[in-house]
C-alpha atoms as a PDB file:
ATOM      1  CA  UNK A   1      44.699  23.450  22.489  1.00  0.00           C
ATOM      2  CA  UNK A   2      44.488  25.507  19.536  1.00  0.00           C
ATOM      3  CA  UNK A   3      41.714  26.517  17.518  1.00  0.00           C
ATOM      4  CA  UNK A   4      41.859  24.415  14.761  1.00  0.00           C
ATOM      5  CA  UNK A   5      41.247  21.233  17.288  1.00  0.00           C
ATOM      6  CA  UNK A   6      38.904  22.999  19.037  1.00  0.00           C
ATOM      7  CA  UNK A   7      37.213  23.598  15.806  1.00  0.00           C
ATOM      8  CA  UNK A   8      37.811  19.505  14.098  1.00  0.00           C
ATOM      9  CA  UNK A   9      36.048  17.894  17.356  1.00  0.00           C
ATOM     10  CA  UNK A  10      33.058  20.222  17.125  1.00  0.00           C
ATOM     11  CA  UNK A  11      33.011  19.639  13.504  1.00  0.00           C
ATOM     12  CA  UNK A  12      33.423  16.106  13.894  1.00  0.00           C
ATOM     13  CA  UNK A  13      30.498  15.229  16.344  1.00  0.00           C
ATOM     14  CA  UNK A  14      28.558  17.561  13.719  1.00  0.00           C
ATOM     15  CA  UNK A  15      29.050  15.232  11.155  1.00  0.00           C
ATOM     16  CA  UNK A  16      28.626  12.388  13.250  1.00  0.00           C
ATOM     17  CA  UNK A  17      24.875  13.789  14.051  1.00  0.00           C
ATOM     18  CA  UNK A  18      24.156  14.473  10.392  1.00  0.00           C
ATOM     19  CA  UNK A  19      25.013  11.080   9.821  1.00  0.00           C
ATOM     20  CA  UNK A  20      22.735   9.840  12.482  1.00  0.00           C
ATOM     21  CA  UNK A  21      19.682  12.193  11.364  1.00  0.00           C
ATOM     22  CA  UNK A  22      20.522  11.116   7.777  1.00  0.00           C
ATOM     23  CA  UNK A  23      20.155   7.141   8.836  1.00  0.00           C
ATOM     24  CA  UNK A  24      17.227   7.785  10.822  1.00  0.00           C
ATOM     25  CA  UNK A  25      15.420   9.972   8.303  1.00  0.00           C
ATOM     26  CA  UNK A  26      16.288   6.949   5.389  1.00  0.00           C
ATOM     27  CA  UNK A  27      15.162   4.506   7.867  1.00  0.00           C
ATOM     28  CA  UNK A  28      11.441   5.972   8.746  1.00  0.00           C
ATOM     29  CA  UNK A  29      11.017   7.136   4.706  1.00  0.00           C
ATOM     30  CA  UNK A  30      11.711   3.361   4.146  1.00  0.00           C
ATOM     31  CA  UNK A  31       8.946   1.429   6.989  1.00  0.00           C
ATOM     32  CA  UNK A  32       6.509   4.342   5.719  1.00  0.00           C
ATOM     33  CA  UNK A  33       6.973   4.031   1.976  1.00  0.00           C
ATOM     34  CA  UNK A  34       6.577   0.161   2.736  1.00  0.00           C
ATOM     35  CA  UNK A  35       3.952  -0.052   5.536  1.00  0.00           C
ATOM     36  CA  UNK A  36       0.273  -0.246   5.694  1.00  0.00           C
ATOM     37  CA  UNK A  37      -1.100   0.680   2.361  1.00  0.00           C
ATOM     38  CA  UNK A  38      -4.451  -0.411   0.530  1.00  0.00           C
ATOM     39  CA  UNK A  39      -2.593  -2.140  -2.110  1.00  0.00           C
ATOM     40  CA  UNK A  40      -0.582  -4.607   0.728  1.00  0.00           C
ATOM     41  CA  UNK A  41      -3.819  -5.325   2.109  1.00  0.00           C
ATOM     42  CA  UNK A  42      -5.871  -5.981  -0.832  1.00  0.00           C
ATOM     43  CA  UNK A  43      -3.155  -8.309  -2.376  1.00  0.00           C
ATOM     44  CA  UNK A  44      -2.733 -10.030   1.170  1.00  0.00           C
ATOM     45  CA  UNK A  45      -6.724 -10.705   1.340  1.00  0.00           C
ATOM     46  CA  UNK A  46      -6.310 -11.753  -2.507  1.00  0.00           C
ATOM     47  CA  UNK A  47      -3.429 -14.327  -1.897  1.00  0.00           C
ATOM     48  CA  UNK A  48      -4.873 -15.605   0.683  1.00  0.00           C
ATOM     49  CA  UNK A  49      -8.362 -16.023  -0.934  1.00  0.00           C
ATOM     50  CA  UNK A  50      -6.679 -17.479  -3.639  1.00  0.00           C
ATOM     51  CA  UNK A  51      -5.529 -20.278  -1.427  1.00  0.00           C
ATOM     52  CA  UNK A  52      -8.419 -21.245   0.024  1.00  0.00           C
ATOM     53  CA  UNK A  53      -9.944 -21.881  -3.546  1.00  0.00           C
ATOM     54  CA  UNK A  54      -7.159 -23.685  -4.894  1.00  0.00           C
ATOM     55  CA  UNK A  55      -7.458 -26.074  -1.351  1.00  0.00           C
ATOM     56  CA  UNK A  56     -10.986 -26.510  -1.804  1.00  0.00           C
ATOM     57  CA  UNK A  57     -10.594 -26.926  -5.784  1.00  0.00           C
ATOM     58  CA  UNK A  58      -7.547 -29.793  -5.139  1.00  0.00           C
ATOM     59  CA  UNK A  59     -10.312 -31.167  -2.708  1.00  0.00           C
ATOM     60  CA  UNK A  60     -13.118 -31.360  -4.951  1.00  0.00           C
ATOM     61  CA  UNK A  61     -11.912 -32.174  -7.868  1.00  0.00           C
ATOM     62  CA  UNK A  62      -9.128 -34.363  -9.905  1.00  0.00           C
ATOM     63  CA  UNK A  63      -5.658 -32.960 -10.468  1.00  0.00           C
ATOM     64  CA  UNK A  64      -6.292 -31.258 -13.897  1.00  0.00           C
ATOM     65  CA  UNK A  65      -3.388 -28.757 -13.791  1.00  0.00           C
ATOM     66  CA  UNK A  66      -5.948 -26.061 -13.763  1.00  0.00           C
ATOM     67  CA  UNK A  67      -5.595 -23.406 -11.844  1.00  0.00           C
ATOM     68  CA  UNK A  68      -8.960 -21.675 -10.913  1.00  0.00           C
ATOM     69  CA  UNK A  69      -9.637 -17.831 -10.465  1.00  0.00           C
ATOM     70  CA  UNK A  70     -12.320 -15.958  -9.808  1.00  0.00           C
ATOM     71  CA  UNK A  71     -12.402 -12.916 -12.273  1.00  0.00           C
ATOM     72  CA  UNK A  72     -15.541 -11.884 -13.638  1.00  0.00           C
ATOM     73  CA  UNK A  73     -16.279 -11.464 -17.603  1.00  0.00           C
ATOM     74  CA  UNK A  74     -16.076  -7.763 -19.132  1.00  0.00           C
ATOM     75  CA  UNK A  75     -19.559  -8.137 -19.606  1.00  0.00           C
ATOM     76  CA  UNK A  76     -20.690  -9.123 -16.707  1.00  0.00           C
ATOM     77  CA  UNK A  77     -22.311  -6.697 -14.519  1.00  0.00           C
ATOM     78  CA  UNK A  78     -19.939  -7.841 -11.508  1.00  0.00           C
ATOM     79  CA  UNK A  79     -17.016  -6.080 -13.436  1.00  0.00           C
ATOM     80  CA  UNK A  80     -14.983  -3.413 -11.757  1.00  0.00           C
ATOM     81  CA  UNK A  81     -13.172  -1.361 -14.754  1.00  0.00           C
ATOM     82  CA  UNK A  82     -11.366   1.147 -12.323  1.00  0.00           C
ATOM     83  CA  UNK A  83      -8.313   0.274 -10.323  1.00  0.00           C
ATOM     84  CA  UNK A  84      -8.790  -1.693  -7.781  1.00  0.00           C
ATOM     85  CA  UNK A  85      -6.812   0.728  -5.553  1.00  0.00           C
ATOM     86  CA  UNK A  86      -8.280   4.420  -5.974  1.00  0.00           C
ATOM     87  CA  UNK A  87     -11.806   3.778  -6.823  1.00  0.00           C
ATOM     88  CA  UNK A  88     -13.380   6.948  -8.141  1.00  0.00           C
ATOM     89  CA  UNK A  89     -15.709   8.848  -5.738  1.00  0.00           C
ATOM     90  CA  UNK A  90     -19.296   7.827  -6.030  1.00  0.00           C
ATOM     91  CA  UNK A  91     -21.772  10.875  -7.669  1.00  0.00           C
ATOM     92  CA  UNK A  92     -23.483  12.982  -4.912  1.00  0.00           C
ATOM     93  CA  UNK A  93     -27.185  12.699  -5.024  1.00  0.00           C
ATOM     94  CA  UNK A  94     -28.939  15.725  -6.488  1.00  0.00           C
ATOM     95  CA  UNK A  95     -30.513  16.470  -2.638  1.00  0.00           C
ATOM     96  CA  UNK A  96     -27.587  16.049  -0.828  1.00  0.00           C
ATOM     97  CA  UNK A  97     -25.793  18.353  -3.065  1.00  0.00           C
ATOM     98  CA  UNK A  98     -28.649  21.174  -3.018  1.00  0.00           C
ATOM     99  CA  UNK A  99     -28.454  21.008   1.006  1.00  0.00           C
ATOM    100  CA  UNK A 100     -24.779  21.677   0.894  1.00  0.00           C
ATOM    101  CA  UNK A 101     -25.126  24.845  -0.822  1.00  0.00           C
ATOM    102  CA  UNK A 102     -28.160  26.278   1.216  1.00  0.00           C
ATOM    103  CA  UNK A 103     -26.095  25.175   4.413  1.00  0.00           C
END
């Protein structure tokens, strides 16, 4: 056996493990990236509310080709402006935040 095919089958099972690591590296980035998140949840709870107000609202009422959603009014004091996602952090109460720096 010389060298040089000594040398191709190492090199070759090399490059067959890269190739494996590669796959399995793509594969895990891919089920993480698209996994449990708070944005899958919150759309899955919204969806699903969703359908149980348009069942109840084909119930209840006439077909009027209406469509009804529950979003509250700018105005209203029920309104969320931030994203629904990454809410800001609440303030720290003046106390709380004088017993953290004598602590």
């Amino acid at each position: 056996m010389t060298p040089r095919a000594h040398r191709s089958r190492w090199s070759g099972w090399a490059t067959d493990a890269r190739a494996t690591i590669s796959f399995g590296l793509l594969v895990a980035t891919i089920v993480t990236a698209s996994g449990c998140h708070r944005q899958y949840y919150r759309r899955q709870a919204d969806m699903e509310a969703h359908a149980l107000i348009d069942e109840k609202f084909d119930h209840a009422c006439q077909d009027t080709g209406q469509t009804l959603r529950v979003q509250p009014d700018a105005r209203s004091r029920m309104f969320n402006p931030f994203d629904l996602d990454f809410q800001p952090m609440p303030a720290d109460d003046p106390a709380a935040h004088r017993y953290m720096h004598q602590v």
